[in-house]
Protein backbone atom coordinates (compact mmCIF):
# COMPACT_ATOMS: atom_id res chain seq x y z
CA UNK A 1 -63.95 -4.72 10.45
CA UNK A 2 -65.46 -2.48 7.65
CA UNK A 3 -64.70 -2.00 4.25
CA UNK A 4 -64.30 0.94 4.60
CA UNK A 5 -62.34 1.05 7.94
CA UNK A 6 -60.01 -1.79 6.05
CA UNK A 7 -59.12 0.59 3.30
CA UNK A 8 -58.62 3.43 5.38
CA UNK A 9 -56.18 1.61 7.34
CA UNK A 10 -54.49 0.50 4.22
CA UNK A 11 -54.25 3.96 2.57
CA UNK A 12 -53.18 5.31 5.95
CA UNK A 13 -50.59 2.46 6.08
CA UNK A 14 -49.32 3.33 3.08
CA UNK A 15 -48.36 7.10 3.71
CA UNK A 16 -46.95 6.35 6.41
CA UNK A 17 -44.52 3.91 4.68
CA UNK A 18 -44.26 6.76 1.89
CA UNK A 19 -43.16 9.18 5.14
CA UNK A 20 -40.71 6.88 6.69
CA UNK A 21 -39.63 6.12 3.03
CA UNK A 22 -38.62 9.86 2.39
CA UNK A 23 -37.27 10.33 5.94
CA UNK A 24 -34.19 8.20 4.92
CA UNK A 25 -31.39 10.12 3.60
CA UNK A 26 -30.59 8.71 0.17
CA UNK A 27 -27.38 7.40 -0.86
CA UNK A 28 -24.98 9.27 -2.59
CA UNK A 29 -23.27 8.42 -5.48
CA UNK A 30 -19.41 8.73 -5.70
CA UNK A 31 -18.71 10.30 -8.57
CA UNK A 32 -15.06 11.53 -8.26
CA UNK A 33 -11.88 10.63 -6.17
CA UNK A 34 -9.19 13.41 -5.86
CA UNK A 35 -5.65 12.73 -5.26
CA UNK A 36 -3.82 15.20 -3.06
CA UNK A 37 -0.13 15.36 -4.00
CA UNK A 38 2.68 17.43 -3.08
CA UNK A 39 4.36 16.57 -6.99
CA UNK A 40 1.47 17.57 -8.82
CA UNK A 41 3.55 17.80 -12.33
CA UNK A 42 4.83 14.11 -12.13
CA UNK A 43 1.95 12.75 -10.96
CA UNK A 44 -0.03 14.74 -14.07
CA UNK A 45 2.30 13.51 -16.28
CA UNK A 46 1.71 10.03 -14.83
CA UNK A 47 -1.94 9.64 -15.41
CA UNK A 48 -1.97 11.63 -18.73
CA UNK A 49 0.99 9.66 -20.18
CA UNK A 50 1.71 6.66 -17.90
CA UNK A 51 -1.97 5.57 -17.69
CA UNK A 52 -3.13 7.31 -20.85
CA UNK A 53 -5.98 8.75 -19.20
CA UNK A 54 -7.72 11.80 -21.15
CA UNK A 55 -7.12 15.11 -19.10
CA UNK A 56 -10.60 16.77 -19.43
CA UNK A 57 -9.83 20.28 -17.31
CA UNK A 58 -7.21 22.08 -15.86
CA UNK A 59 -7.02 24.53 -13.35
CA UNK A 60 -3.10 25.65 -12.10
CA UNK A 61 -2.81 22.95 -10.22
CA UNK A 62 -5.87 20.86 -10.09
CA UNK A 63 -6.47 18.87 -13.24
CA UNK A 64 -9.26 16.24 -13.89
CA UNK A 65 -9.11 13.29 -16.02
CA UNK A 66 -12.27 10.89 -17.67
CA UNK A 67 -12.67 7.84 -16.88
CA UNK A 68 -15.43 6.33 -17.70
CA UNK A 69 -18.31 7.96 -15.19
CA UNK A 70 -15.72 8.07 -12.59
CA UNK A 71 -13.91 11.65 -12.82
CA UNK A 72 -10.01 11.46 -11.40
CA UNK A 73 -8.92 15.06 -10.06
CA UNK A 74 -5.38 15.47 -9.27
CA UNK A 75 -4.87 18.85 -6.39
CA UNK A 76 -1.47 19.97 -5.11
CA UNK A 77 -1.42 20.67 -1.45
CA UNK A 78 -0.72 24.10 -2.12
CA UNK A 79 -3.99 24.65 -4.60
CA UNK A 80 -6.02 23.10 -1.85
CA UNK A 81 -4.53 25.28 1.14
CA UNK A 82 -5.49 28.51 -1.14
CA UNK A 83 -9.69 27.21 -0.14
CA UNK A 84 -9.38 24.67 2.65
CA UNK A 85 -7.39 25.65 6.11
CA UNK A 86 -6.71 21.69 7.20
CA UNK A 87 -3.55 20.79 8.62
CA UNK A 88 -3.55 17.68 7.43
CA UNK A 89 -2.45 18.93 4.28
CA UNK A 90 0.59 19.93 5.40
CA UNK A 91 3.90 17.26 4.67
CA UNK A 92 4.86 15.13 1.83
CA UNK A 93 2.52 11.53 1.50
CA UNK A 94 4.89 8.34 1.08
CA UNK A 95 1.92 6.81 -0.30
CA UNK A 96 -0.32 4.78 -0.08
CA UNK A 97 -3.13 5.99 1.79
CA UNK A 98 -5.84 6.07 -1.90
CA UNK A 99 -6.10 3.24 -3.81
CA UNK A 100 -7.76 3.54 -7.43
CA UNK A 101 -9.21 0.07 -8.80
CA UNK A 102 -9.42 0.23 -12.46
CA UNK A 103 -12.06 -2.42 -14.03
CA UNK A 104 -11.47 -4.45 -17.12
CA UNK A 105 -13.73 -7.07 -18.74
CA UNK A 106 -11.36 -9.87 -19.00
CA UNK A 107 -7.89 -11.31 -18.01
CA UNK A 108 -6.52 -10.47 -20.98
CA UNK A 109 -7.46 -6.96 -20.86
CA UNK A 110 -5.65 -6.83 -17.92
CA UNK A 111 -2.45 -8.62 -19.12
CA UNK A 112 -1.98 -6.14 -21.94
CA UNK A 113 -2.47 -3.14 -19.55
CA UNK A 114 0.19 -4.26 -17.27
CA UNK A 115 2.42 -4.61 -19.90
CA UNK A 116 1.86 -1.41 -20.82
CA UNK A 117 2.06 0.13 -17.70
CA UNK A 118 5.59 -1.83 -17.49
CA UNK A 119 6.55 -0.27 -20.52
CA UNK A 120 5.55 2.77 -19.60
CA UNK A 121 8.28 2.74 -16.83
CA UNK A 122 5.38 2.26 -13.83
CA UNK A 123 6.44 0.27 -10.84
CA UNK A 124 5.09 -2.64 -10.32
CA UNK A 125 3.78 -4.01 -7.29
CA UNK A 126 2.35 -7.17 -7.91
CA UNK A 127 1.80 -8.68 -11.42
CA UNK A 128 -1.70 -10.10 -12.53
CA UNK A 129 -3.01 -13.38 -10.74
CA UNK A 130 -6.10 -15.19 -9.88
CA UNK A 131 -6.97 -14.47 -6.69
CA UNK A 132 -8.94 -16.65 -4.20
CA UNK A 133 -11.99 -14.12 -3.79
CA UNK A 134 -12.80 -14.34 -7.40
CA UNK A 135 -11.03 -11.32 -9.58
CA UNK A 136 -7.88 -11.63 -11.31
CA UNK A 137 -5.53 -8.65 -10.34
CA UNK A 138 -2.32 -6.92 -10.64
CA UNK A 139 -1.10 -3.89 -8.65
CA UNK A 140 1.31 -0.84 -9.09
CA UNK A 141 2.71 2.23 -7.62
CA UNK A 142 2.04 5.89 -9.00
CA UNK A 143 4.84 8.51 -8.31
CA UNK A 144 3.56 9.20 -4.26
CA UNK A 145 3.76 6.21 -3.80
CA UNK A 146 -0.35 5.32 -3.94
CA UNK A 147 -1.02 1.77 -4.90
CA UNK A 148 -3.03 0.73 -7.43
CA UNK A 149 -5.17 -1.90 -9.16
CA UNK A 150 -6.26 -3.79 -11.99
CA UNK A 151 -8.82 -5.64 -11.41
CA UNK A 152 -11.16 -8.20 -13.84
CA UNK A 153 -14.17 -10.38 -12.09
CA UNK A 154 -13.89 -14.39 -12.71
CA UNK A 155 -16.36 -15.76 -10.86
């Protein structure tokens, strides 16, 4: 084979990896998760003063808080009906079909945030352990009933 015919085949090879390349659909990055809730007001109150997350926007009932390039929105059924025609928002939740994981650093971090969260009058679901898989964790309950978690990498 050619030098030249060798290159062409190479250059040629390469658009068509370039082509298949931009044929994938790229992955998205999550950057929100939005609580629906039928007690918008305690579960507001939760996050803002429970968790002693900053609340960032409001809109009637549909509130966001920061978290750290994660954004938590809060929507009452009824704000969502107002735009979105799904059934399924219809009925009060018993929990606890979202779970949030919240990451820490270290153990420690995560003792002292239970303990806050326990003083803070949040339920608690599990307190912090080691776990087998290789985090240490502790769970809890917001006011629908959603559980929860702390969680810190060990391994």
């Amino acid at each position: 084979m050619t030098f030249i015919k060798q290159c062409m085949i190479a250059v040629l090879s390469l658009f068509g990896a370039q082509f298949a390349a931009q044929a994938e659909p790229t992955q998205p990055a999550i950057y929100m998760v939005t609580l629906h809730t039928a007690n918008f007001p305690e579960m507001k109150a939760f996050f803002k003063d429970k968790m002693k997350m900053k609340l960032i926007s409001e809109n009637g009932e549909f509130a966001e808080f920061k978290s750290n390039g994660l954004r938590l929105s809060l929507a009452s059924h009824e704000y969502l009906s107002s735009f979105l025609n799904a059934e399924t928002l219809n009925g009060i939740r018993t929990g606890s079909g979202l779970g949030i994981g919240f990451k820490y650093e270290t153990t420690a971090q995560i003792d002292t945030a239970y303990d806050a969260l326990l003083a803070n009058g949040v339920k608690s679901i599990v307190a912090p352990a080691q776990q087998p898989w290789g985090e240490y964790t502790a769970f809890f309950a917001d006011p629908d009933g959603n559980v929860h978690e702390l969680v810190a990498d060990t391994k």
